[in-house]
Protein backbone atom coordinates (compact mmCIF):
# COMPACT_ATOMS: atom_id res chain seq x y z
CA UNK A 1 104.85 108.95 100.60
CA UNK A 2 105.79 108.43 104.51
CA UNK A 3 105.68 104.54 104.97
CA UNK A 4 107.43 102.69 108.13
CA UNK A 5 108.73 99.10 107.05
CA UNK A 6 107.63 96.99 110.19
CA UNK A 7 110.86 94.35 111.08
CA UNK A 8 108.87 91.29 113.15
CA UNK A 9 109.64 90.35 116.38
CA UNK A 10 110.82 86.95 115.50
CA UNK A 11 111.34 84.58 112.25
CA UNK A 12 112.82 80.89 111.67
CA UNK A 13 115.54 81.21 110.09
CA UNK A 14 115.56 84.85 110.04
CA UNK A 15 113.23 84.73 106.50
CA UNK A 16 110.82 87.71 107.87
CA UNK A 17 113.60 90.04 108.59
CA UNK A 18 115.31 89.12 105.26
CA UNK A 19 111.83 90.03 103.31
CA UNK A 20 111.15 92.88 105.28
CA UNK A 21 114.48 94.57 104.46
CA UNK A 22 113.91 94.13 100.74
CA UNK A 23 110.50 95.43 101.04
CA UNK A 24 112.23 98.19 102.74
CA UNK A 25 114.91 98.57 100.24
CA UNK A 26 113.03 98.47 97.19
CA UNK A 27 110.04 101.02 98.58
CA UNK A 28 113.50 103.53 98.88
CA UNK A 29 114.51 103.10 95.67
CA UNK A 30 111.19 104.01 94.30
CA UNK A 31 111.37 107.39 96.14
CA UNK A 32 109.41 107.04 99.27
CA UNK A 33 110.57 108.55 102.38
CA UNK A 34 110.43 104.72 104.68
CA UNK A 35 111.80 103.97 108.28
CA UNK A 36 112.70 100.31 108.71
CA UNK A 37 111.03 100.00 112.58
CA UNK A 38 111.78 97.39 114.74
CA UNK A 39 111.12 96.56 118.31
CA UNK A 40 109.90 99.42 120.51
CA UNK A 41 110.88 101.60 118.13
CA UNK A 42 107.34 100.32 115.74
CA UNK A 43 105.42 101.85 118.99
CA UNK A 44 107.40 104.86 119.68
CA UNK A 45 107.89 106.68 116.63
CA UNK A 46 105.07 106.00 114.70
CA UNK A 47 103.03 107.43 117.74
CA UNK A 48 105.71 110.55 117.44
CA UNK A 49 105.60 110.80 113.76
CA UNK A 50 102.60 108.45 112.35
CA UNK A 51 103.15 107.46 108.66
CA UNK A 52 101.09 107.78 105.52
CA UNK A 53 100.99 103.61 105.58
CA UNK A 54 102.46 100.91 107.46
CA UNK A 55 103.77 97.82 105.83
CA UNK A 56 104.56 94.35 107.80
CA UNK A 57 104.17 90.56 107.12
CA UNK A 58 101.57 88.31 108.41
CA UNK A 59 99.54 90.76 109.65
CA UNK A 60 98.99 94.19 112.01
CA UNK A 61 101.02 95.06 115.13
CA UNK A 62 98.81 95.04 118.37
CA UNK A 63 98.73 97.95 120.55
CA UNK A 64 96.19 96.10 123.02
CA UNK A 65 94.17 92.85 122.91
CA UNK A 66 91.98 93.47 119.96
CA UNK A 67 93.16 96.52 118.94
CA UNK A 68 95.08 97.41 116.17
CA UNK A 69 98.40 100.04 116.31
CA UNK A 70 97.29 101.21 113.04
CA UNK A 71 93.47 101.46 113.87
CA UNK A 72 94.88 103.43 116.65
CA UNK A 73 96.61 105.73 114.78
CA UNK A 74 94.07 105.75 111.87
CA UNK A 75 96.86 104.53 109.03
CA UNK A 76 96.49 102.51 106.31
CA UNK A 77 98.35 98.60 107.15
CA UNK A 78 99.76 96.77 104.45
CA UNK A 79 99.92 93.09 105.14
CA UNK A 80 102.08 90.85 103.10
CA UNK A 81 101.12 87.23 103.71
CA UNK A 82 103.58 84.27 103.96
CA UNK A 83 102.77 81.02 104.57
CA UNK A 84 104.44 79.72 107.67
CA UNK A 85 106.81 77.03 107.30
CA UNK A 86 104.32 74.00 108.58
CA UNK A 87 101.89 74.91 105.53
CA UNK A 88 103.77 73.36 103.21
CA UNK A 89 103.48 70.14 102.02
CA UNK A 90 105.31 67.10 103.48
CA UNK A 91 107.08 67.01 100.22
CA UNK A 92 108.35 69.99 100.55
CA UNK A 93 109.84 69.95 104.31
């Protein structure tokens, strides 16, 4: 399967990126043919060669006020959820 591996634009601490990448890594060691995408690059060559399914965290990349990229393109969006840092409990801060 064709999948791109969405990198967000920006993470504390860098935790999105570090997630991503092993999202990345472990889709390529199941066999699927992946692109790890990041900046323009998550515009530009999924318009030039659109995957079988996109995969990113917290939700889909925009292509326009309230418009999905991947309703765009018509392909399936895999969002992983994380719970920002300010979710979690005072205990745990």
């Amino acid at each position: 399967m064709k999948i791109d591996v969405l990198m967000p634009d920006k993470s504390s601490y860098q935790a999105l990126h570090y997630f991503t990448k092993k999202v990345y890594e472990a889709l390529v060691s199941l066999g699927h043919q992946c692109r790890l995408l990041e900046g323009d690059d998550r515009y530009k060559a999924t318009l030039k060669e659109p995957p079988e399914l996109m995969v990113g965290f917290n939700g889909a990349l925009e292509g326009m006020p309230g418009f999905f990229w991947c309703d765009l393109l018509e392909v399936p969006f895999l969002s992983l959820l994380v719970d920002p840092p300010f979710f979690l409990p005072k205990s745990l801060r």
